[in-house]
C-alpha atoms as a PDB file:
ATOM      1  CA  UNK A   1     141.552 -11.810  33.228  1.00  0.00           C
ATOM      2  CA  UNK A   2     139.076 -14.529  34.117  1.00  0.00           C
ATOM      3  CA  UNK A   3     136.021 -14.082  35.417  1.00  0.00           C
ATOM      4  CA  UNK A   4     135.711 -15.199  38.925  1.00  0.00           C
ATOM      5  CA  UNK A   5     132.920 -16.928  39.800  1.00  0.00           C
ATOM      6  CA  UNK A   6     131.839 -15.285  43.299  1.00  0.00           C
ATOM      7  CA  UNK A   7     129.168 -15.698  45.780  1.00  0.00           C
ATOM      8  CA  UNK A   8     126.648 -12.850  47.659  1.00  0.00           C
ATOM      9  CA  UNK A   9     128.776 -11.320  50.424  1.00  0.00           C
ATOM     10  CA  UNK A  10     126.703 -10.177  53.342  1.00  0.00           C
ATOM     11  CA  UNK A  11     127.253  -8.526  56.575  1.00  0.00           C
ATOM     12  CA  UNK A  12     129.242  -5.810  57.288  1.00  0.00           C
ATOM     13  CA  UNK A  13     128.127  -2.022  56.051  1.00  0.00           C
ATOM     14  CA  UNK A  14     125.536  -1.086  53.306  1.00  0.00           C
ATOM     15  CA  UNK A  15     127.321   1.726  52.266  1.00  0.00           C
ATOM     16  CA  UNK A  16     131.111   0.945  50.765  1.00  0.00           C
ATOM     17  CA  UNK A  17     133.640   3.658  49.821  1.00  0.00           C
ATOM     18  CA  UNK A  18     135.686   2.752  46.645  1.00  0.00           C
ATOM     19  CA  UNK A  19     138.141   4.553  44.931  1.00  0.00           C
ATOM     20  CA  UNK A  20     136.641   5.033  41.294  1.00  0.00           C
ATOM     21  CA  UNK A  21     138.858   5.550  38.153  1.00  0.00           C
ATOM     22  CA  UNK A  22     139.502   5.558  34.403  1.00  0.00           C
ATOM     23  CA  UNK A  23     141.366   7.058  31.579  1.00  0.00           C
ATOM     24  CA  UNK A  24     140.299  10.721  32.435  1.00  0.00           C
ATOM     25  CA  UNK A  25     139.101  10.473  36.226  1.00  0.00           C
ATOM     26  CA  UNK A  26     140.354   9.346  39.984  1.00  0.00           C
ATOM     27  CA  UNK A  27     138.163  10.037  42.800  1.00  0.00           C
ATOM     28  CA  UNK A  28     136.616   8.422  45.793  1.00  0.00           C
ATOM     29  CA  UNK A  29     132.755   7.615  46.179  1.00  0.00           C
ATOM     30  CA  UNK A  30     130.274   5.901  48.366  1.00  0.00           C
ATOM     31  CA  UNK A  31     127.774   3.837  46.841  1.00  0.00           C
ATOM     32  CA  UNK A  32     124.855   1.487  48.396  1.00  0.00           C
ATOM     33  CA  UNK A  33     125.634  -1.804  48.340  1.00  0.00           C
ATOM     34  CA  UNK A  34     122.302  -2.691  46.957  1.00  0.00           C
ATOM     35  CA  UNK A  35     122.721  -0.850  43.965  1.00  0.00           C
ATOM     36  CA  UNK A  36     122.529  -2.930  40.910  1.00  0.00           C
ATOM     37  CA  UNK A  37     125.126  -3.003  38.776  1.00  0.00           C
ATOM     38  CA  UNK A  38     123.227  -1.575  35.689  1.00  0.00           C
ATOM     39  CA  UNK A  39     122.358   1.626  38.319  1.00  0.00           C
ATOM     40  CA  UNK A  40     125.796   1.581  39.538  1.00  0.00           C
ATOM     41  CA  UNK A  41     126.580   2.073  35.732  1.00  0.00           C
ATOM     42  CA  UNK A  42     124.536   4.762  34.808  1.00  0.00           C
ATOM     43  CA  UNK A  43     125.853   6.778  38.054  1.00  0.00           C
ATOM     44  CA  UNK A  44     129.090   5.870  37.068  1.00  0.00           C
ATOM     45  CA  UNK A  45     128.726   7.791  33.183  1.00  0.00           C
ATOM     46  CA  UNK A  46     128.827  11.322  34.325  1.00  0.00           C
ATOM     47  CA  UNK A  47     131.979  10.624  36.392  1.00  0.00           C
ATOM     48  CA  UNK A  48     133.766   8.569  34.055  1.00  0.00           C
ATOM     49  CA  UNK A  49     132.615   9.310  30.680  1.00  0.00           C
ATOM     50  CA  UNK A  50     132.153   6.174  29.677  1.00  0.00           C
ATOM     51  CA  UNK A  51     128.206   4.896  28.109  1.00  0.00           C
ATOM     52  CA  UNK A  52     127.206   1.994  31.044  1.00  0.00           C
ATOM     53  CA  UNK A  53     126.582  -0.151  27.861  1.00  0.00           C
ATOM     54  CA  UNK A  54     130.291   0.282  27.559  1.00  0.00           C
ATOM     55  CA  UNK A  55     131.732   0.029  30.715  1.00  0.00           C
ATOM     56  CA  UNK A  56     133.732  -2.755  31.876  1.00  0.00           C
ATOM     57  CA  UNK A  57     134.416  -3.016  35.386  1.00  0.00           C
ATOM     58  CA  UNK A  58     136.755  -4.947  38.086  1.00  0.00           C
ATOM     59  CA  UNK A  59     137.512  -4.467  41.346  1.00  0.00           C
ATOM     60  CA  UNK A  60     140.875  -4.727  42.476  1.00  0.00           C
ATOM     61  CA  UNK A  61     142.248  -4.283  46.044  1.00  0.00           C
ATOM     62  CA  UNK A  62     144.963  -2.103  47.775  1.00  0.00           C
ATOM     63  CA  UNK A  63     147.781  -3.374  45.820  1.00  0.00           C
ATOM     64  CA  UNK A  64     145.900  -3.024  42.688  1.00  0.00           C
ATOM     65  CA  UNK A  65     145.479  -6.555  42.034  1.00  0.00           C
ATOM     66  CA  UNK A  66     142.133  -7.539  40.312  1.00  0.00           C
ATOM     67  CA  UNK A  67     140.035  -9.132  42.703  1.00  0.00           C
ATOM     68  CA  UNK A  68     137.082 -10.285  40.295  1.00  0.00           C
ATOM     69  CA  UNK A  69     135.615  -8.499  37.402  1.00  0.00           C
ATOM     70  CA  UNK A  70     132.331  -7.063  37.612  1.00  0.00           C
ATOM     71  CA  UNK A  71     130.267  -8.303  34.451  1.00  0.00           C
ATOM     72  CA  UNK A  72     127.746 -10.623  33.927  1.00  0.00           C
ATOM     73  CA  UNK A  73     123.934 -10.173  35.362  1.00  0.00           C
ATOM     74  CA  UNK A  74     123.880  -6.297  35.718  1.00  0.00           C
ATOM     75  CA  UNK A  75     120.566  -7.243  37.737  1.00  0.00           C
ATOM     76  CA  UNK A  76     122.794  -8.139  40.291  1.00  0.00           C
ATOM     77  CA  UNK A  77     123.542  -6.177  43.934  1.00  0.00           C
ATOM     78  CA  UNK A  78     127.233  -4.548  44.406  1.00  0.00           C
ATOM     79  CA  UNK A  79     127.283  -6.230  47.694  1.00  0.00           C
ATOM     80  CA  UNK A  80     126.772  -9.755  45.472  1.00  0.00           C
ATOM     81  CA  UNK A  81     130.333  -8.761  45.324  1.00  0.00           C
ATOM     82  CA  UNK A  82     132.826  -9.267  47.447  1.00  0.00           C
ATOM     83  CA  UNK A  83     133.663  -4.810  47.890  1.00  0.00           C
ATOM     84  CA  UNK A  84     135.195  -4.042  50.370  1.00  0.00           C
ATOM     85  CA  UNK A  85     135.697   0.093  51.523  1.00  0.00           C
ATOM     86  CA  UNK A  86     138.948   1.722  50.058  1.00  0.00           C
ATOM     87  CA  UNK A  87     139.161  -1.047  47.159  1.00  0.00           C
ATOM     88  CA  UNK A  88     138.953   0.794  43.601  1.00  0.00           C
ATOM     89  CA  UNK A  89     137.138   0.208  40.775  1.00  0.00           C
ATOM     90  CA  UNK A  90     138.661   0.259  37.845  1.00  0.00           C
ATOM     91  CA  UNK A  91     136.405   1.417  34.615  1.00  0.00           C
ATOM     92  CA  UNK A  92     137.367   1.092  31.319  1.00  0.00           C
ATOM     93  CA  UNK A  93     135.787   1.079  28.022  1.00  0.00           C
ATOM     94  CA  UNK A  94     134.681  -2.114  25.657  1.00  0.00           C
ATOM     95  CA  UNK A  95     134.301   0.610  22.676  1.00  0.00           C
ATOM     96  CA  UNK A  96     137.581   2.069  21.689  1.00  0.00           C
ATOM     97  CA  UNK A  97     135.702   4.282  19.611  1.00  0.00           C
ATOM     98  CA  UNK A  98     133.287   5.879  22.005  1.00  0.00           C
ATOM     99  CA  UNK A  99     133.630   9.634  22.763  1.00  0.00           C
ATOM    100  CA  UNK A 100     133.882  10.079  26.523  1.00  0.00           C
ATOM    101  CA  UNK A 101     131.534  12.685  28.220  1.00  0.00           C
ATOM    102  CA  UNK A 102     131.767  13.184  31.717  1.00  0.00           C
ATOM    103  CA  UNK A 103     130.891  16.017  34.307  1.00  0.00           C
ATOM    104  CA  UNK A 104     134.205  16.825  36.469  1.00  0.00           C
ATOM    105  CA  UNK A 105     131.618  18.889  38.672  1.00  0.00           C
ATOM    106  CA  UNK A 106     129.882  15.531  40.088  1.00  0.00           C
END
């Protein structure tokens, strides 16, 4: 997939609900829109089991079709993005050899 060049979004809520998952997890979370990506990685480890320095993300919409893939300047906000609430974000891992360790209780 390309990445898609996109710019800030603002307005609307600073809180978005997303539906998070991966190879060993589906749930739904809230996160702060002004979150940067690099913290929205490291809260993402316990529930996905993936290392944030191997995470890959994109955010795709209710059809599951990728809207734009989250990489880039992790120093950036979530809400640079354009998320929407009940869009999911799909995580995956750049290291096919990492061992996954998450926490199903978070």
């Amino acid at each position: 997939m390309d990445h898609l060049n996109v710019s800030a979004v603002s307005g609307g809520s600073a809180v978005v609900t997303l539906f998070v998952e991966s190879q060993n997890s589906s749930s739904e979370r809230r996160f702060q829109k002004s979150l940067t990506i690099e913290e929205l990685k490291v809260r993402l480890e316990p529930i996905v089991g993936i290392r944030p320095i191997d995470q890959q993300l994109v955010l795709l919409d209710a059809a599951s079709n990728p809207v734009c893939e989250i990489s880039g300047d992790d120093s950036r906000m979530l809400g640079f993005y354009p998320v929407k609430d009940l869009m999911t974000l799909s995580v995956k891992t750049t290291n096919s050899s990492a061992q996954m360790n998450f926490d199903e209780s978070q």
